[in-house]
C-alpha atoms as a PDB file:
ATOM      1  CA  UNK A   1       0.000   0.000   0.000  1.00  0.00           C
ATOM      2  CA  UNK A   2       1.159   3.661  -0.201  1.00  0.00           C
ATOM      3  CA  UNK A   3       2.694   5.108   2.653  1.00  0.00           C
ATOM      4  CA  UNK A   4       1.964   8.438   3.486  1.00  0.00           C
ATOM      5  CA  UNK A   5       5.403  10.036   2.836  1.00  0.00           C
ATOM      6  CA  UNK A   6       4.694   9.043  -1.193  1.00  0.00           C
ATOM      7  CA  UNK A   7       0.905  10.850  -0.493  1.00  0.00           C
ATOM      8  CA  UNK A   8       1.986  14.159  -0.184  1.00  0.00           C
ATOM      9  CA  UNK A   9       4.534  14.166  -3.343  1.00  0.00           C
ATOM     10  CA  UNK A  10       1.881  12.873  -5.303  1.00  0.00           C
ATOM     11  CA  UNK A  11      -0.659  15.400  -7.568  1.00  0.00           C
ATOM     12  CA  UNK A  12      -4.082  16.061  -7.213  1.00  0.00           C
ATOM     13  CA  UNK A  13      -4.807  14.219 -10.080  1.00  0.00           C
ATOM     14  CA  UNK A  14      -2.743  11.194  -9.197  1.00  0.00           C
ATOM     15  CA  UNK A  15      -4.676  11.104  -5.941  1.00  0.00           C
ATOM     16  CA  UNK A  16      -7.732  11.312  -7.985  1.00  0.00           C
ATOM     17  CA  UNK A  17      -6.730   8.383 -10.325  1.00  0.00           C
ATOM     18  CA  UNK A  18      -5.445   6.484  -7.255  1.00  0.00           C
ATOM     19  CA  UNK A  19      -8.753   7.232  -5.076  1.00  0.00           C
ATOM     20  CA  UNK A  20     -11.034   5.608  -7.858  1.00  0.00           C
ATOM     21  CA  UNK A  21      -8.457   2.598  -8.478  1.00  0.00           C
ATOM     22  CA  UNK A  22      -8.978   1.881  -4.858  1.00  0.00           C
ATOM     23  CA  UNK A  23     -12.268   2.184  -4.691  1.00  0.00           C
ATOM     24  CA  UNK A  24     -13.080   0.209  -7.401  1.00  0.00           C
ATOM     25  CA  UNK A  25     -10.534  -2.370  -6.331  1.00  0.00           C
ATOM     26  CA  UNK A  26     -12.602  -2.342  -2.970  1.00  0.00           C
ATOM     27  CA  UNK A  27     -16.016  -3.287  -4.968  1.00  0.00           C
ATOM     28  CA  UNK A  28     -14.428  -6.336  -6.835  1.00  0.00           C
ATOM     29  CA  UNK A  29     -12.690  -7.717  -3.444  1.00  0.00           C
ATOM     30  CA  UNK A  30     -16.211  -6.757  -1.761  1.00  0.00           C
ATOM     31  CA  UNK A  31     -17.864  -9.277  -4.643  1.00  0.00           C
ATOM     32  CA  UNK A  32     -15.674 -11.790  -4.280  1.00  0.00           C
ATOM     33  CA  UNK A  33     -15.507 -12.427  -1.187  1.00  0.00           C
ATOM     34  CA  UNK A  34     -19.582 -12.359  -1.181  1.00  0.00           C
ATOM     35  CA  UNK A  35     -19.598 -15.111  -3.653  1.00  0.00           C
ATOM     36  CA  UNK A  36     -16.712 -17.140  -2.750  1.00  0.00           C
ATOM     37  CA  UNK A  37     -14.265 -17.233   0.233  1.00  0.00           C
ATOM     38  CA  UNK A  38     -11.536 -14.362   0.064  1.00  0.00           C
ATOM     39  CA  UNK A  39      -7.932 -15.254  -0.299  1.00  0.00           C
ATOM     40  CA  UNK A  40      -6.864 -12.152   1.709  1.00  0.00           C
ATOM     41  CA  UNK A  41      -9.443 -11.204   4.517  1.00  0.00           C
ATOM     42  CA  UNK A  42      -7.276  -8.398   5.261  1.00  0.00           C
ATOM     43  CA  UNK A  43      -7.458  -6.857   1.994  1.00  0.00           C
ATOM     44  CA  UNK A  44     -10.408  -4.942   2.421  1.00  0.00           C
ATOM     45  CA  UNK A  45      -9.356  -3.567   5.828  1.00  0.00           C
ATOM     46  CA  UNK A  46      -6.496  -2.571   4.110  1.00  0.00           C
ATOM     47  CA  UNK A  47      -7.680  -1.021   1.032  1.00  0.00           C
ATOM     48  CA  UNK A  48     -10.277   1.280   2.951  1.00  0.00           C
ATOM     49  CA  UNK A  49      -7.394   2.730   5.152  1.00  0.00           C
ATOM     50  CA  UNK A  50      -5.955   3.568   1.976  1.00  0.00           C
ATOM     51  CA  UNK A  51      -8.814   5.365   0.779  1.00  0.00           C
ATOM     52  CA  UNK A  52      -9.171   7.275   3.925  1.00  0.00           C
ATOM     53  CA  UNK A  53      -5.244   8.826   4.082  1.00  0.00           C
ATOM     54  CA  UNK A  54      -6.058   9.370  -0.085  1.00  0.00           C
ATOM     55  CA  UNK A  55      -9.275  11.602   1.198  1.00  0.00           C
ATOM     56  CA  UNK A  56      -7.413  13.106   4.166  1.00  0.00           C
ATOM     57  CA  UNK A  57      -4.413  13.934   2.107  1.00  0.00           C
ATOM     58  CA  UNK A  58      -6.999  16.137  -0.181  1.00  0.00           C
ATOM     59  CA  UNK A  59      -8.677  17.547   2.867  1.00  0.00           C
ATOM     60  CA  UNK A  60      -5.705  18.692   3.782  1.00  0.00           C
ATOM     61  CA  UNK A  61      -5.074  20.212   0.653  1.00  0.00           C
ATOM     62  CA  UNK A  62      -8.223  21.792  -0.183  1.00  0.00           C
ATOM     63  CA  UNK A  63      -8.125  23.659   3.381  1.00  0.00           C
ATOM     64  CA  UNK A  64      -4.603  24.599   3.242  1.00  0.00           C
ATOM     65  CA  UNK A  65      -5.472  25.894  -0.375  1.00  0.00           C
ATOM     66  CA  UNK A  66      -8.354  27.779   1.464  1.00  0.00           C
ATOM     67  CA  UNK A  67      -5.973  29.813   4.657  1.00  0.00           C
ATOM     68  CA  UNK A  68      -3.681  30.239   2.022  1.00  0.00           C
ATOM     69  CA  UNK A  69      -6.195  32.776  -0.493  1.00  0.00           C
ATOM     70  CA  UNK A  70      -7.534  34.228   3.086  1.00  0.00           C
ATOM     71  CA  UNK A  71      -4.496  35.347   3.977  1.00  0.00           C
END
């Protein structure tokens, strides 16, 4: 998975990209492991912490974005 240090050198748009590659990995582990048994259980654990520093990492972003055209 990506460690944060690699989140903040990364681009918006790279965050973007990686935020809906994640997510959509999410859905197909969420359906498999529905149908059939999952070969990591962990995986899904895993891949919604990694959505959640990609969201905080643009959070941080959009308000530091925000104090910086206040100021």
């Amino acid at each position: 998975m990506t460690k944060k240090d690699t989140m903040t050198t990364k681009t918006y748009q790279e965050l973007a990209k990686l935020l809906s590659d994640t997510r959509a990995e999410l859905r197909s582990e969420r359906f498999s492991a529905a149908s059939a048994r999952a070969k990591n259980p962990n995986m899904q654990g895993k891949l919604r912490k990694n959505i959640a520093r990609v969201l905080t990492e643009q959070r941080v972003r959009s308000i530091n974005s925000r104090q910086a055209a206040s100021v």
